[in-house]
Protein backbone atom coordinates (compact mmCIF):
# COMPACT_ATOMS: atom_id res chain seq x y z
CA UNK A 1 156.03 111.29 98.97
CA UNK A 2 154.31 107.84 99.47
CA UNK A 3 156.74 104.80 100.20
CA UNK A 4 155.56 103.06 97.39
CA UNK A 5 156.70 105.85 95.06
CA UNK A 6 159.87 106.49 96.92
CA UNK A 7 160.76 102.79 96.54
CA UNK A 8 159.51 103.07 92.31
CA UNK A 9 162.15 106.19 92.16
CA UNK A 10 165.42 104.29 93.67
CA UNK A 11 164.55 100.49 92.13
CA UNK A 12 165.77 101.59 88.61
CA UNK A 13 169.12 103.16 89.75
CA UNK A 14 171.71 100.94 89.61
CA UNK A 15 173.65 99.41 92.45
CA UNK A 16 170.71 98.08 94.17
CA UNK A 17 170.79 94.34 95.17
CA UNK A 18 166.89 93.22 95.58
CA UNK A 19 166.34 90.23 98.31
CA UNK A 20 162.71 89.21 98.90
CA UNK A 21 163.32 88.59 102.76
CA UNK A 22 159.90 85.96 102.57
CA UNK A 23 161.31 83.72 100.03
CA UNK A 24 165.17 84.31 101.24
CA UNK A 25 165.00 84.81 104.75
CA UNK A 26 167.93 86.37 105.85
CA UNK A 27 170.50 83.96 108.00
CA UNK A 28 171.48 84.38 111.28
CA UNK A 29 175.13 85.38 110.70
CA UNK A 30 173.51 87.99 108.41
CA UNK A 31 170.89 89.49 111.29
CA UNK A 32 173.77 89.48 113.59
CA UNK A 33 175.67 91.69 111.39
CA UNK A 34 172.84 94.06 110.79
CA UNK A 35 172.08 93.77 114.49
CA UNK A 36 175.15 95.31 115.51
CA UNK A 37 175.00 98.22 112.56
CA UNK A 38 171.94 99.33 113.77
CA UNK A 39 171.85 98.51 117.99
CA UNK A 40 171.01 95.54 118.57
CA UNK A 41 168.74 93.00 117.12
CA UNK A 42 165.26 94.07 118.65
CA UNK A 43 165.57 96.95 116.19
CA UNK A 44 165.03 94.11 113.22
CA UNK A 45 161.83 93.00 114.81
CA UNK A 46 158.80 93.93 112.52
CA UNK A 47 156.18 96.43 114.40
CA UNK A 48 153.49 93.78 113.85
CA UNK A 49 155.92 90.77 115.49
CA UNK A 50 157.43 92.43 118.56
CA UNK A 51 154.73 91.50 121.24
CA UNK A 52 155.65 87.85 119.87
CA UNK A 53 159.42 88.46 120.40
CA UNK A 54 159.09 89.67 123.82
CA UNK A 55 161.32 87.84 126.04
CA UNK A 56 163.67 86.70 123.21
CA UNK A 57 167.36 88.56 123.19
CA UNK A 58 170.40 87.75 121.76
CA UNK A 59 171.16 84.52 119.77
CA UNK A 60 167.12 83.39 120.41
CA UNK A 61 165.86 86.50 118.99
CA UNK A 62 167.94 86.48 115.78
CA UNK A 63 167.67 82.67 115.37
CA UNK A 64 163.37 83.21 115.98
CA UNK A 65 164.37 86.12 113.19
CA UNK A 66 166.11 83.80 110.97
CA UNK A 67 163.16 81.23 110.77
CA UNK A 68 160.78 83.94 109.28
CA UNK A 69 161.43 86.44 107.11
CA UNK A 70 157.86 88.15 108.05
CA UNK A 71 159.02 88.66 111.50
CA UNK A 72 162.21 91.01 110.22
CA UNK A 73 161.00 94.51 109.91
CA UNK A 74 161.01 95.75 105.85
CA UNK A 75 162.38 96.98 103.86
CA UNK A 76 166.04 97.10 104.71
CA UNK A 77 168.31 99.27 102.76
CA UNK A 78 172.23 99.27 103.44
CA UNK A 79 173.50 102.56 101.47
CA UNK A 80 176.92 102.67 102.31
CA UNK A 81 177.18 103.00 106.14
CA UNK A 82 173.67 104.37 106.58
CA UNK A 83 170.73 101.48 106.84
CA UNK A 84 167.49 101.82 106.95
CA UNK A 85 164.39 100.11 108.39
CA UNK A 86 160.86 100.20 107.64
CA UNK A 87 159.69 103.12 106.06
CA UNK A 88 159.22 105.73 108.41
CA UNK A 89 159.64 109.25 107.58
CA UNK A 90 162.76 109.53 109.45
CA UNK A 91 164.02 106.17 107.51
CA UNK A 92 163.37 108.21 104.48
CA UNK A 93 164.97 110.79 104.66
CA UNK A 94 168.28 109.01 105.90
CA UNK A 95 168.35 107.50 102.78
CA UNK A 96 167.30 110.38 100.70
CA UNK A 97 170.27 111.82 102.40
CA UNK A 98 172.81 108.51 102.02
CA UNK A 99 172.19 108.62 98.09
């Protein structure tokens, strides 16, 4: 299944909040939350943006975060107590598996 079409199949179900993370960057209090769910902020890092994050930990790296919305890796899908990043196949099928 294409990650397009998986994202087309669970957009119309409700109980989805929708956040474009370019136009509403998430804050810093937010990435720090997420960054301890899911082990620590360099795991928010987009796969594009982490040789420009190197060096950065801890409040730098999720302030750096907080100024772009580019540089967090996307999609970001909190189902519960599962989350997801990116859309790998492994992402996908945590989901599948959380709804």
């Amino acid at each position: 299944m294409k990650a397009r079409e998986f994202l087309a199949q669970n957009l119309s179900e409700e109980g989805f909040e929708l956040r474009n993370l370019i136009k509403e960057p998430l804050t810093t209090d937010e990435l720090r939350l997420l960054a301890s769910r899911v082990g620590g902020a360099q795991h928010l890092v987009a796969p594009k943006r982490r040789a420009e994050a190197e060096g950065l930990d801890g409040e730098k790296l999720l302030k750096w975060l907080a100024e772009d919305g580019a540089r967090v890796r996307r999609p970001i899908v909190v189902a519960g107590k599962t989350i997801t990043l990116g859309f790998t196949d492994e992402a996908r099928k945590e989901l599948q598996d959380a709804l």
